[in-house]
PDB file of N, CA and C in Angstrom:
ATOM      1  N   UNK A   1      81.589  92.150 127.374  1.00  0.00           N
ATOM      2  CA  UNK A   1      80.777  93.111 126.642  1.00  0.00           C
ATOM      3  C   UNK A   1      81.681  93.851 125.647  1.00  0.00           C
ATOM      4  N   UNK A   2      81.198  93.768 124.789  1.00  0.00           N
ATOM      5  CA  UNK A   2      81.685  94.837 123.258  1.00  0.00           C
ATOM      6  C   UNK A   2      81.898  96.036 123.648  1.00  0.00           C
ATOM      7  N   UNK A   3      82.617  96.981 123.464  1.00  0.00           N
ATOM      8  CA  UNK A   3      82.821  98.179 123.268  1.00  0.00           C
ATOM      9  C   UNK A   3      82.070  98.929 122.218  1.00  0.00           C
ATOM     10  N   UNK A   4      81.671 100.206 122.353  1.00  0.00           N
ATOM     11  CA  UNK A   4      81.028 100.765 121.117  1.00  0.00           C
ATOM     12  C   UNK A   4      81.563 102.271 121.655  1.00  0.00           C
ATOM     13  N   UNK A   5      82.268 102.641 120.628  1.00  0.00           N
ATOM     14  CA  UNK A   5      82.510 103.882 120.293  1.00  0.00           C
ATOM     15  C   UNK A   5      82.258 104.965 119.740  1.00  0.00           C
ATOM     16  N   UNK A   6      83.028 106.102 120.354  1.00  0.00           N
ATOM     17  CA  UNK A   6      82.120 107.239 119.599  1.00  0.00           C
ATOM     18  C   UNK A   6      83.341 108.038 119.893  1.00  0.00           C
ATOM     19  N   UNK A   7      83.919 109.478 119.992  1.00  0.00           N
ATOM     20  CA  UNK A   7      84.561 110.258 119.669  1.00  0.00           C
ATOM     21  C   UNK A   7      84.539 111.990 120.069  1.00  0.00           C
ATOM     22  N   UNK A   8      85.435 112.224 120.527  1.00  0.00           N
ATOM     23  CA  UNK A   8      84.695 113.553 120.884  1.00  0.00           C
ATOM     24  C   UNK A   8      85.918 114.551 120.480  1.00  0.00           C
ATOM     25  N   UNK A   9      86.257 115.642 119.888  1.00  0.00           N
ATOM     26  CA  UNK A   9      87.258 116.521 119.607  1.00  0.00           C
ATOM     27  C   UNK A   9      87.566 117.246 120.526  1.00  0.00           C
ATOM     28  N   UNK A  10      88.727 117.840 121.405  1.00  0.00           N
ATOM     29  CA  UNK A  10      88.665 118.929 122.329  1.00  0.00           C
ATOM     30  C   UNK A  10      89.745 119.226 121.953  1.00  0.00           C
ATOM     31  N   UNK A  11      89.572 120.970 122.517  1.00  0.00           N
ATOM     32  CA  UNK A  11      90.693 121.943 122.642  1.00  0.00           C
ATOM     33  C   UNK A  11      91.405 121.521 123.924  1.00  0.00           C
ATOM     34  N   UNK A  12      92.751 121.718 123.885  1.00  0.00           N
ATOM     35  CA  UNK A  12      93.187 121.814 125.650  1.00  0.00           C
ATOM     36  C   UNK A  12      92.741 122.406 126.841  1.00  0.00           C
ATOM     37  N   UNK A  13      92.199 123.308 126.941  1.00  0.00           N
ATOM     38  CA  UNK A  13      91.734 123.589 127.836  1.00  0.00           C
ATOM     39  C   UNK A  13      90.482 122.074 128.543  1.00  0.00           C
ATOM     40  N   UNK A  14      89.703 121.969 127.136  1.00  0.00           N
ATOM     41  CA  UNK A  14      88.527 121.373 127.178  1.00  0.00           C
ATOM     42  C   UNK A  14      89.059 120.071 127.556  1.00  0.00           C
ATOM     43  N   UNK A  15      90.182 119.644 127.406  1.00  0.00           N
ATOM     44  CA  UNK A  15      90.533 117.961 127.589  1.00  0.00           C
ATOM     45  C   UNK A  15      90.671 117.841 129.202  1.00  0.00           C
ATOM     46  N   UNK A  16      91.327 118.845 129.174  1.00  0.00           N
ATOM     47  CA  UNK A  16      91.520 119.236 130.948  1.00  0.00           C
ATOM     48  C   UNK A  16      90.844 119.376 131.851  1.00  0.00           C
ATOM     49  N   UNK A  17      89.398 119.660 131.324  1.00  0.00           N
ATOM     50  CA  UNK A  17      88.456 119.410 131.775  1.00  0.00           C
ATOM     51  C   UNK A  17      87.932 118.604 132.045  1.00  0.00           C
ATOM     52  N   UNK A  18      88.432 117.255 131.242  1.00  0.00           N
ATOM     53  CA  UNK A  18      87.629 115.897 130.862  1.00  0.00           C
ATOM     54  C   UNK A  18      88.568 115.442 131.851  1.00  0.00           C
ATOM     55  N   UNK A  19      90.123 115.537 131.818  1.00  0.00           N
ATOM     56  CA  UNK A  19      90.979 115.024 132.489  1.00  0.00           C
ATOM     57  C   UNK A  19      90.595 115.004 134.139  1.00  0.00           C
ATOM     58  N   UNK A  20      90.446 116.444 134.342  1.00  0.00           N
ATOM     59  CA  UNK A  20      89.644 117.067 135.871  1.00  0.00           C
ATOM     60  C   UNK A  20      88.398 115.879 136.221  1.00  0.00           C
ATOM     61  N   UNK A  21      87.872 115.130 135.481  1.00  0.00           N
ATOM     62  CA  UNK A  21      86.502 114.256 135.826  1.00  0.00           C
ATOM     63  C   UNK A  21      85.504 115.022 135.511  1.00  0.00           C
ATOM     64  N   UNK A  22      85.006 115.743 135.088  1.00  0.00           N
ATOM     65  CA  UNK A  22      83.818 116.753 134.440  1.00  0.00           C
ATOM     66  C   UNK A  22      83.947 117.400 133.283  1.00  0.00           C
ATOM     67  N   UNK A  23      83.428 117.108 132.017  1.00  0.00           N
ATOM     68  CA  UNK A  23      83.543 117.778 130.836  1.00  0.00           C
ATOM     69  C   UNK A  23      81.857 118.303 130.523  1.00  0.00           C
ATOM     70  N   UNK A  24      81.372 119.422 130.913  1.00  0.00           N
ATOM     71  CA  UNK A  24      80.547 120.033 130.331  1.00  0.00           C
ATOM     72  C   UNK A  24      79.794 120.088 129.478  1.00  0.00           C
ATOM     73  N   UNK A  25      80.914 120.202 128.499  1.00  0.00           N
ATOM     74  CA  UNK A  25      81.121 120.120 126.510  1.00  0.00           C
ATOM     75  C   UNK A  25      81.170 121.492 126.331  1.00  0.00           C
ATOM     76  N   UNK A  26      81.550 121.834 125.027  1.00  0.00           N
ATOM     77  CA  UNK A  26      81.857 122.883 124.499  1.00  0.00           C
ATOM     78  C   UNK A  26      81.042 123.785 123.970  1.00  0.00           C
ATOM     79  N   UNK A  27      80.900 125.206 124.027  1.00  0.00           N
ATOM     80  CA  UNK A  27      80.374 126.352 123.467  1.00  0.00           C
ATOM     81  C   UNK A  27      78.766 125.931 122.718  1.00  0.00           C
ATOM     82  N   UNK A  28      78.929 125.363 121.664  1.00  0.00           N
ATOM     83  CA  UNK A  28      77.461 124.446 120.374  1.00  0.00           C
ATOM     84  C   UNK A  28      77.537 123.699 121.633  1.00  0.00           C
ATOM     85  N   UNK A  29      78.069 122.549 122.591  1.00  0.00           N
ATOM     86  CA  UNK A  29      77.238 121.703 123.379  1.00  0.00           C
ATOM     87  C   UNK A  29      76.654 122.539 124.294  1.00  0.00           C
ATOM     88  N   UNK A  30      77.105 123.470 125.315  1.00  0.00           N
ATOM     89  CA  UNK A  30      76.008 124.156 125.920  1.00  0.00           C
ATOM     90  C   UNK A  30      75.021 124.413 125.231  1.00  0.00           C
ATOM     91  N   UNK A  31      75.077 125.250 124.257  1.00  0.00           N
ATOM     92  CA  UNK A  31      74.435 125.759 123.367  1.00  0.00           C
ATOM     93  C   UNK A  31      72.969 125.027 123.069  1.00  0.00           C
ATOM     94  N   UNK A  32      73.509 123.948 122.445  1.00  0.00           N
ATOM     95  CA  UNK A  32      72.186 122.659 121.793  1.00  0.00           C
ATOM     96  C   UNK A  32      71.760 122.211 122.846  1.00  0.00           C
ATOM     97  N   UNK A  33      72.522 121.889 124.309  1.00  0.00           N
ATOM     98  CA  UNK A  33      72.057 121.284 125.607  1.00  0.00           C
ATOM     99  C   UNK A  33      72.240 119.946 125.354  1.00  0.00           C
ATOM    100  N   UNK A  34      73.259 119.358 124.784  1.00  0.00           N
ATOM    101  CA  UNK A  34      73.942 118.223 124.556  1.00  0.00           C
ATOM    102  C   UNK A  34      75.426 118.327 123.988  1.00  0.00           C
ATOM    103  N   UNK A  35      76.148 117.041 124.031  1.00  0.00           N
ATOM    104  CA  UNK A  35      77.838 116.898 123.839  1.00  0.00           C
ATOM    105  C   UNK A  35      77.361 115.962 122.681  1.00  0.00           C
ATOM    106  N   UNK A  36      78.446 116.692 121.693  1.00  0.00           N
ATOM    107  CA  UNK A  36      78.126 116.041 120.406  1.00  0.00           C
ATOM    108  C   UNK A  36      79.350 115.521 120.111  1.00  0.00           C
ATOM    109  N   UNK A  37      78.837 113.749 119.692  1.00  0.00           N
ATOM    110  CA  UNK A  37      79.977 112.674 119.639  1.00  0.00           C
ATOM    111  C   UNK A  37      79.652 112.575 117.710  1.00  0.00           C
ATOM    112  N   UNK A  38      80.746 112.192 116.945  1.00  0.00           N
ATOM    113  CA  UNK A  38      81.072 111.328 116.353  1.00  0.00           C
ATOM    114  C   UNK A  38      81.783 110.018 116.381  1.00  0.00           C
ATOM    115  N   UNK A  39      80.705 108.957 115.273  1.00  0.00           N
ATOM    116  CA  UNK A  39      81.024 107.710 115.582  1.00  0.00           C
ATOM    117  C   UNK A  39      82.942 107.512 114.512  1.00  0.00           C
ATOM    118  N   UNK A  40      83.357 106.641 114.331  1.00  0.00           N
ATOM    119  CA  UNK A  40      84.415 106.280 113.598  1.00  0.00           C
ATOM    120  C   UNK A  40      84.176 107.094 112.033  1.00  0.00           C
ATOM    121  N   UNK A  41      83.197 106.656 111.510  1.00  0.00           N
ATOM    122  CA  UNK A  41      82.801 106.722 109.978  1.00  0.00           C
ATOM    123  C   UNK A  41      82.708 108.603 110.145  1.00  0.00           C
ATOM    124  N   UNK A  42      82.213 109.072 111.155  1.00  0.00           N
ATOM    125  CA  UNK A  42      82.031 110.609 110.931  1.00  0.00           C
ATOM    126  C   UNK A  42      82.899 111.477 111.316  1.00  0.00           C
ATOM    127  N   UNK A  43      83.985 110.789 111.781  1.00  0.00           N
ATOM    128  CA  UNK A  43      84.762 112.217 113.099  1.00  0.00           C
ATOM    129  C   UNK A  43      85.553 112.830 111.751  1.00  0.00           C
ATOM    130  N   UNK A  44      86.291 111.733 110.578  1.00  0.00           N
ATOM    131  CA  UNK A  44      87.478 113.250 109.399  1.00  0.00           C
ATOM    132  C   UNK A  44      86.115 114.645 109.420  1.00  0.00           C
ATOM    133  N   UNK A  45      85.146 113.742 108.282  1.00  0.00           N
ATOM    134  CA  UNK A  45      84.109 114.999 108.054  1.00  0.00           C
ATOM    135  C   UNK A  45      83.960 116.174 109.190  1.00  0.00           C
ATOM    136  N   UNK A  46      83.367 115.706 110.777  1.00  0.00           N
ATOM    137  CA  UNK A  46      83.828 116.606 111.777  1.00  0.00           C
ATOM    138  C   UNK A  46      84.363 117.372 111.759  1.00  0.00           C
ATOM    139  N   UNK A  47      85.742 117.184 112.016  1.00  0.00           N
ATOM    140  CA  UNK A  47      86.776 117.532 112.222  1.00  0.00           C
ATOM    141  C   UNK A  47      87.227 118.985 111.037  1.00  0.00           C
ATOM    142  N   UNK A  48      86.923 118.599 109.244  1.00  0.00           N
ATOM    143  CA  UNK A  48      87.145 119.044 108.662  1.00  0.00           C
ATOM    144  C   UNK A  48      85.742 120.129 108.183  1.00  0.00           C
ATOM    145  N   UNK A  49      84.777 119.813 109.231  1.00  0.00           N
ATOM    146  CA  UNK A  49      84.052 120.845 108.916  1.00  0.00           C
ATOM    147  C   UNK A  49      83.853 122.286 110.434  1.00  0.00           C
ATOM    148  N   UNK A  50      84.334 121.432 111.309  1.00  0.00           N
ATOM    149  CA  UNK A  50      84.280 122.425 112.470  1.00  0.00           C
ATOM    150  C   UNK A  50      85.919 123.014 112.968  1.00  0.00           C
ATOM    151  N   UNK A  51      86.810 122.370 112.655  1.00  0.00           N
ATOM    152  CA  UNK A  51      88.039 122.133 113.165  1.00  0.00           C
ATOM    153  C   UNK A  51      89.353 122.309 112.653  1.00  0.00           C
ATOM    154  N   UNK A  52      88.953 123.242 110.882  1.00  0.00           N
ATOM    155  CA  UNK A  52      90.022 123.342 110.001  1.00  0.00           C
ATOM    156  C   UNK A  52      90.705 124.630 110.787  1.00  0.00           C
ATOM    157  N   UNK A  53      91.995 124.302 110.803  1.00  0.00           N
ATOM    158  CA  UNK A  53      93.158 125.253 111.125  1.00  0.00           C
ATOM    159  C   UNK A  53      93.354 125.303 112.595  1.00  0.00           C
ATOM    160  N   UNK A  54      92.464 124.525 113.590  1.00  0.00           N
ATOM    161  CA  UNK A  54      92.613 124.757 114.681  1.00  0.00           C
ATOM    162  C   UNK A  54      94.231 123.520 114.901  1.00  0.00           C
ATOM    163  N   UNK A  55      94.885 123.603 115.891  1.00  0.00           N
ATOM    164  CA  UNK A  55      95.774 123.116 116.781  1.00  0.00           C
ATOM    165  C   UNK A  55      95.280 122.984 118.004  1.00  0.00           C
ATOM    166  N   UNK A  56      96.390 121.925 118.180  1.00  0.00           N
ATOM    167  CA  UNK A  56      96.278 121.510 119.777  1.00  0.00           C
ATOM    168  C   UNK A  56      95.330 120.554 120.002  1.00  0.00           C
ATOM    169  N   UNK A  57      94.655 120.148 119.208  1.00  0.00           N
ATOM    170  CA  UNK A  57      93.804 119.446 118.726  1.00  0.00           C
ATOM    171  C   UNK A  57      93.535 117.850 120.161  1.00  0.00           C
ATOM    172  N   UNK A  58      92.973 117.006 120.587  1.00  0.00           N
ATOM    173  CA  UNK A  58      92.767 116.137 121.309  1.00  0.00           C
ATOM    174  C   UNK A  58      91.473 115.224 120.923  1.00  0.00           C
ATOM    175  N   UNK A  59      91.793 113.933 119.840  1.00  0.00           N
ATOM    176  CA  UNK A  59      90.358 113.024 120.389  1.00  0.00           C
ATOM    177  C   UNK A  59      89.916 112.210 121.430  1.00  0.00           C
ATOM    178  N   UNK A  60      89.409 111.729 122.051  1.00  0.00           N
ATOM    179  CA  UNK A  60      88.969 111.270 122.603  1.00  0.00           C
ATOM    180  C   UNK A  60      87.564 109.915 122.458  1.00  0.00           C
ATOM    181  N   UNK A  61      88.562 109.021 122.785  1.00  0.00           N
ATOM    182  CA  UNK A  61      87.130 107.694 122.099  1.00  0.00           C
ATOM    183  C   UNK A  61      86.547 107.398 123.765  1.00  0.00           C
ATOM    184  N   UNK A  62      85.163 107.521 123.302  1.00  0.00           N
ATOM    185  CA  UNK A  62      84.251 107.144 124.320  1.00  0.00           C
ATOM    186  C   UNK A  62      83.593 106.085 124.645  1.00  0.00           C
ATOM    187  N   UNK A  63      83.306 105.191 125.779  1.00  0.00           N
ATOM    188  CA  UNK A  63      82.921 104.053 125.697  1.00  0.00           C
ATOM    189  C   UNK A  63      81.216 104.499 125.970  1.00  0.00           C
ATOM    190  N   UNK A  64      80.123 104.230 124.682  1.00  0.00           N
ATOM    191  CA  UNK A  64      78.974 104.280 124.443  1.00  0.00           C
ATOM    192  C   UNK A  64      78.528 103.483 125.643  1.00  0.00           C
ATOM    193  N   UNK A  65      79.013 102.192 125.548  1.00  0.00           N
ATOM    194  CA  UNK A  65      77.810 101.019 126.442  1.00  0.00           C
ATOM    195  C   UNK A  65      78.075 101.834 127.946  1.00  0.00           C
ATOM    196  N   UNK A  66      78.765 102.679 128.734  1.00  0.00           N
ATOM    197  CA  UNK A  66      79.263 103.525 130.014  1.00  0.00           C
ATOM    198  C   UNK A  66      78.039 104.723 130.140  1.00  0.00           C
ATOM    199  N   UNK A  67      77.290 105.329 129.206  1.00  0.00           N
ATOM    200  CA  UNK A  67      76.492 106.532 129.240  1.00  0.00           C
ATOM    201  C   UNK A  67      75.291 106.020 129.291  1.00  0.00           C
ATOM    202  N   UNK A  68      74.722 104.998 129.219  1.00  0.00           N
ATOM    203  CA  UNK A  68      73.185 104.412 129.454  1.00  0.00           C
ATOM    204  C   UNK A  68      72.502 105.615 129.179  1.00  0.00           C
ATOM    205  N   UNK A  69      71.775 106.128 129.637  1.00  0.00           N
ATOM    206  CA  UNK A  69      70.057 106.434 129.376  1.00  0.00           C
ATOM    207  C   UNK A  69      70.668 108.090 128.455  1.00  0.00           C
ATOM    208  N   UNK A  70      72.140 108.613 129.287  1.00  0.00           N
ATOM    209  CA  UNK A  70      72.205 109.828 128.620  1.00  0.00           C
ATOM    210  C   UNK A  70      72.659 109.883 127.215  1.00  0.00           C
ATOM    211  N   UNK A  71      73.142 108.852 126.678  1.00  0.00           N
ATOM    212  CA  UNK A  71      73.497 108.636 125.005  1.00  0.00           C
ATOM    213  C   UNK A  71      71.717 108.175 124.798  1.00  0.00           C
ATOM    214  N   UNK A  72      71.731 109.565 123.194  1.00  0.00           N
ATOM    215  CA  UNK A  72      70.594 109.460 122.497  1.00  0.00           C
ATOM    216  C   UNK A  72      71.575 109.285 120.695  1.00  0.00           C
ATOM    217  N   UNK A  73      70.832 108.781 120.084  1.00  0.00           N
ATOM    218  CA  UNK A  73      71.064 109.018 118.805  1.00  0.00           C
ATOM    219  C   UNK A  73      70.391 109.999 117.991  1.00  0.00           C
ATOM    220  N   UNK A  74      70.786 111.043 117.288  1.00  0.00           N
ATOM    221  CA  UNK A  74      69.220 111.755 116.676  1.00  0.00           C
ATOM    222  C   UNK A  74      70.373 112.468 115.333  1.00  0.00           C
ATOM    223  N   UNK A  75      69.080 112.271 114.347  1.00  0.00           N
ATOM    224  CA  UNK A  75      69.651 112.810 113.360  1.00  0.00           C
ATOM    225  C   UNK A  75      70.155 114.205 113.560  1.00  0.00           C
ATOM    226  N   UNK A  76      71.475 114.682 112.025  1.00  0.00           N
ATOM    227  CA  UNK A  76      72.206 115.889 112.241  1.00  0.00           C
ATOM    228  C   UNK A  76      72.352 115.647 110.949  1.00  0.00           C
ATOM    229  N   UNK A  77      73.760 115.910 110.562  1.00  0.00           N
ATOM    230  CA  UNK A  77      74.308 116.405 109.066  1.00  0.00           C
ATOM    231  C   UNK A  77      73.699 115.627 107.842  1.00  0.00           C
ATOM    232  N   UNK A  78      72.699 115.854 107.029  1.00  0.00           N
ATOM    233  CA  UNK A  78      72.368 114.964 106.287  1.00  0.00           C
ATOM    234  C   UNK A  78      71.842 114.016 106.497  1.00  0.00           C
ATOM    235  N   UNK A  79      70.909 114.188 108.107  1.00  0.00           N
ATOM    236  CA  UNK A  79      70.126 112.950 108.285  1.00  0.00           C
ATOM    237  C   UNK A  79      70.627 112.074 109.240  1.00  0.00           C
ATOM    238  N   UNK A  80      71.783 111.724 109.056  1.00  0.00           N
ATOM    239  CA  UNK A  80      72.796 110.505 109.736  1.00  0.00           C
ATOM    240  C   UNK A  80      72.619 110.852 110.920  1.00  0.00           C
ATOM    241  N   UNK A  81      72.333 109.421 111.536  1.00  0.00           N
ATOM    242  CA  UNK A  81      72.559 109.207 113.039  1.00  0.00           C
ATOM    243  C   UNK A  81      73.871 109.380 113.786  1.00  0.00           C
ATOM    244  N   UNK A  82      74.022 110.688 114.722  1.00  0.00           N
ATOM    245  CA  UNK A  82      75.084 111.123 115.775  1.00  0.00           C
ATOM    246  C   UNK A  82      74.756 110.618 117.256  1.00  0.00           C
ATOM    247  N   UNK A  83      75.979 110.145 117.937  1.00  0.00           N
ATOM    248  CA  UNK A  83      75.342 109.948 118.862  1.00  0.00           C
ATOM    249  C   UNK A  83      75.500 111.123 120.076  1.00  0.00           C
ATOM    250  N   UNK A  84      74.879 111.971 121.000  1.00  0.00           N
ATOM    251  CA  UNK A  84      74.700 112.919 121.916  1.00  0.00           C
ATOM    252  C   UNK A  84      74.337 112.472 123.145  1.00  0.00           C
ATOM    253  N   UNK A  85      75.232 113.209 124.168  1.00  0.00           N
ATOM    254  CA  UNK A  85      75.807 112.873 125.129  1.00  0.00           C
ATOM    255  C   UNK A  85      74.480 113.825 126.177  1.00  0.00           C
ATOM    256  N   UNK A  86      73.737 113.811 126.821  1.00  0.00           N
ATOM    257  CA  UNK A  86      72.602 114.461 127.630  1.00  0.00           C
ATOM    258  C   UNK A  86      73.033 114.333 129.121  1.00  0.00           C
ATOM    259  N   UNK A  87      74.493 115.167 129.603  1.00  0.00           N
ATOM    260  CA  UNK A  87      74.885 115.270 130.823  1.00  0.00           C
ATOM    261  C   UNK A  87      76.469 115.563 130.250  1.00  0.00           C
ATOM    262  N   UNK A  88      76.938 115.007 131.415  1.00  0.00           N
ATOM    263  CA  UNK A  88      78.357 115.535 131.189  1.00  0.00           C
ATOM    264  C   UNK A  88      79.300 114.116 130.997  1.00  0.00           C
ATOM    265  N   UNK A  89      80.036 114.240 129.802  1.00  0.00           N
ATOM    266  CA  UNK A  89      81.106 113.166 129.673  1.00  0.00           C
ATOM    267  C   UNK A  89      82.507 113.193 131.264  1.00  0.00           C
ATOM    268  N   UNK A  90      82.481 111.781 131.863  1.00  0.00           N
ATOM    269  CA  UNK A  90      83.035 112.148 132.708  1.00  0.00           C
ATOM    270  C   UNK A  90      84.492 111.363 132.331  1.00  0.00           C
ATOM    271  N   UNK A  91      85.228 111.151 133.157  1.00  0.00           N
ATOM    272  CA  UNK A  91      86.698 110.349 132.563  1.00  0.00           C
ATOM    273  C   UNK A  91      86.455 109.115 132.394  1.00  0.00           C
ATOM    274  N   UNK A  92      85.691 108.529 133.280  1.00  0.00           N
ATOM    275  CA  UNK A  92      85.685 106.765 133.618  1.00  0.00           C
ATOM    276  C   UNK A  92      85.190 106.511 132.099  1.00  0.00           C
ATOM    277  N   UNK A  93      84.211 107.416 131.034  1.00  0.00           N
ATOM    278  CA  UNK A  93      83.805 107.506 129.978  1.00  0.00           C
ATOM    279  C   UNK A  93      84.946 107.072 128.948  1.00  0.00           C
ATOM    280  N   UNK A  94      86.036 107.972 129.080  1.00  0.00           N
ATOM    281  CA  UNK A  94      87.071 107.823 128.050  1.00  0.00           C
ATOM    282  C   UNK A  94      87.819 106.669 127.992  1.00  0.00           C
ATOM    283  N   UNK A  95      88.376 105.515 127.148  1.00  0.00           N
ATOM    284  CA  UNK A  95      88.790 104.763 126.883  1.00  0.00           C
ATOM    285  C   UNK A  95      89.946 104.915 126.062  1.00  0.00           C
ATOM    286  N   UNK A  96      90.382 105.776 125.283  1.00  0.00           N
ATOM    287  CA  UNK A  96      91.781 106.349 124.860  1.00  0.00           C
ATOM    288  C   UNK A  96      91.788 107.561 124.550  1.00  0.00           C
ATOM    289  N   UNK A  97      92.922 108.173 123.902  1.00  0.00           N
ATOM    290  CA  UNK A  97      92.965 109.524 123.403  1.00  0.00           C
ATOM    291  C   UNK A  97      94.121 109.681 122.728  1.00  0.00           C
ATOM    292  N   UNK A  98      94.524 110.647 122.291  1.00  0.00           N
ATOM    293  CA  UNK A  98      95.326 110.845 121.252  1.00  0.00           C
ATOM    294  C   UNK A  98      95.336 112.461 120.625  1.00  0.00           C
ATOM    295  N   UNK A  99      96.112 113.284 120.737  1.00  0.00           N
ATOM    296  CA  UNK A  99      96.546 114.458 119.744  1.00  0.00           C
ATOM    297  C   UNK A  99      95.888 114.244 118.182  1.00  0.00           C
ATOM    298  N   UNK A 100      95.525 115.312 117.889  1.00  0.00           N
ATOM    299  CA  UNK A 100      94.612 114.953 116.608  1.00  0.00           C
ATOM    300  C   UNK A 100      95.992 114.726 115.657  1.00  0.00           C
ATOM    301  N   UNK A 101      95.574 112.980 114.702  1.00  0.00           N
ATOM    302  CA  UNK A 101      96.405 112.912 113.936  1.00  0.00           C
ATOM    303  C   UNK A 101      95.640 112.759 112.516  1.00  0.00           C
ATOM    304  N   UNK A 102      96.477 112.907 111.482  1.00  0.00           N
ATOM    305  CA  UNK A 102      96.083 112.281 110.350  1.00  0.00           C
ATOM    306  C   UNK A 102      96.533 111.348 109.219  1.00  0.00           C
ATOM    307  N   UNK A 103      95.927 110.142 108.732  1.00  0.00           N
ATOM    308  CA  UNK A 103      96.836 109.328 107.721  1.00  0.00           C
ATOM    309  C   UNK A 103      96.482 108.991 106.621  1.00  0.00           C
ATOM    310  N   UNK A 104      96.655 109.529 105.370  1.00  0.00           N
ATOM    311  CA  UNK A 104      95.913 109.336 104.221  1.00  0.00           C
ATOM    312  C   UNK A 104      94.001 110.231 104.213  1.00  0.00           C
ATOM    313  N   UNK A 105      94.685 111.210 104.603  1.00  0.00           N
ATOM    314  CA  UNK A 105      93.220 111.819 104.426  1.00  0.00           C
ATOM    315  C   UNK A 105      92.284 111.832 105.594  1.00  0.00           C
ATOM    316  N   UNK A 106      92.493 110.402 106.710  1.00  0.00           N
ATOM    317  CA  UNK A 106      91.407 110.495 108.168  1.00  0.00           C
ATOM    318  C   UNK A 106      92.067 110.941 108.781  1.00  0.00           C
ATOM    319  N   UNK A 107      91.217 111.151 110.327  1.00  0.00           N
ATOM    320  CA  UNK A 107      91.637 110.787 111.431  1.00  0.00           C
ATOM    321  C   UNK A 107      92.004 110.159 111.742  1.00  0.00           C
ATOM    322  N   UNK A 108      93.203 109.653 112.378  1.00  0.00           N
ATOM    323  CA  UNK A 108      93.515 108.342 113.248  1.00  0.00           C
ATOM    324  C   UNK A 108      92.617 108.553 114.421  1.00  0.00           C
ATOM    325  N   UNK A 109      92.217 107.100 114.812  1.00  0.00           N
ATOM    326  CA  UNK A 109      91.302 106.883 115.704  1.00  0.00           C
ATOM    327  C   UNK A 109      92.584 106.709 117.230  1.00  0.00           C
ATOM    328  N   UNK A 110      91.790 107.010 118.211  1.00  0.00           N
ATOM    329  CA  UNK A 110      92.906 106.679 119.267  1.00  0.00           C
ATOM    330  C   UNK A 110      92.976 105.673 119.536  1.00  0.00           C
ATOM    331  N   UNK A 111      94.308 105.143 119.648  1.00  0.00           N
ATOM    332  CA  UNK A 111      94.472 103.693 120.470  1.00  0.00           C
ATOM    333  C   UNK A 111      94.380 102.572 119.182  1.00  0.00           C
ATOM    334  N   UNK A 112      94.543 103.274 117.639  1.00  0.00           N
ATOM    335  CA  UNK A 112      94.934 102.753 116.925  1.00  0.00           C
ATOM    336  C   UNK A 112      95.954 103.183 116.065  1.00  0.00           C
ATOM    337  N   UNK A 113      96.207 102.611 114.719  1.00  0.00           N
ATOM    338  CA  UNK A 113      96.767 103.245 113.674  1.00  0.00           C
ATOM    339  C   UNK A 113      96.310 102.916 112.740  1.00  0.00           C
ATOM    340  N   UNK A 114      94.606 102.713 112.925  1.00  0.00           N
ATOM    341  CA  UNK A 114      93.990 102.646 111.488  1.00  0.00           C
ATOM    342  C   UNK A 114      94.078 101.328 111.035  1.00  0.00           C
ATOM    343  N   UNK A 115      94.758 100.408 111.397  1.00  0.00           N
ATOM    344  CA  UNK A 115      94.806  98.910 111.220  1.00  0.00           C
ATOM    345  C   UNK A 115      96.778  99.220 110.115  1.00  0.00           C
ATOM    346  N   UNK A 116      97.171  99.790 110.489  1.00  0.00           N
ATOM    347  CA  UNK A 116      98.457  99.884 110.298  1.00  0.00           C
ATOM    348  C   UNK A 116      99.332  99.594 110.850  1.00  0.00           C
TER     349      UNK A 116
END
């Protein structure tokens, strides 16, 4: 089976959480009553619209086909399909991670270098 990915940003505390086997989601995910993933194509924008100046930074790539019924897709920024997490992201979920990096303007994705 294919992998399908998606992405999730955390603070340290919040990774530690994920690390612990239970991630909640953050402050807007309580909030909305969902964990909000970006796919590959959306996490710079993310990142650079929720996440400027923060440190300490942590992504996290998620394995989609692992969340069955609780991954929904529903429009957000401009329409575009996000995918949202309806429970709690647990570890067996995560498939890599990585310190937020950047190369030429993106995100590096975890567990790559961008095809570099």
């Amino acid at each position: 089976m294919t992998r399908r990915l998606a992405y999730k940003v955390l603070t340290a505390p919040q990774f530690a959480e994920l690390q612990a086997d239970r991630f909640a989601g953050a402050a807007i995910d309580v909030a909305d009553g969902f964990i909000h993933l970006s796919t590959a194509a959306q996490l710079t924008e993310t990142v650079q619209k929720h996440f400027t100046g923060a440190e300490g930074l942590v992504v996290a790539a998620v394995d989609l086909t692992l969340l069955g019924d609780a991954l929904r897709w529903e429009p957000s920024r401009g329409g575009a399909l996000f995918p949202h997490v309806y429970g709690a992201l647990r570890l067996a979920h995560m498939v890599a991670h990585e310190p937020l990096r950047w190369r030429d303007g993106q995100v590096v994705l975890p567990g790559t270098d961008n095809g570099i």
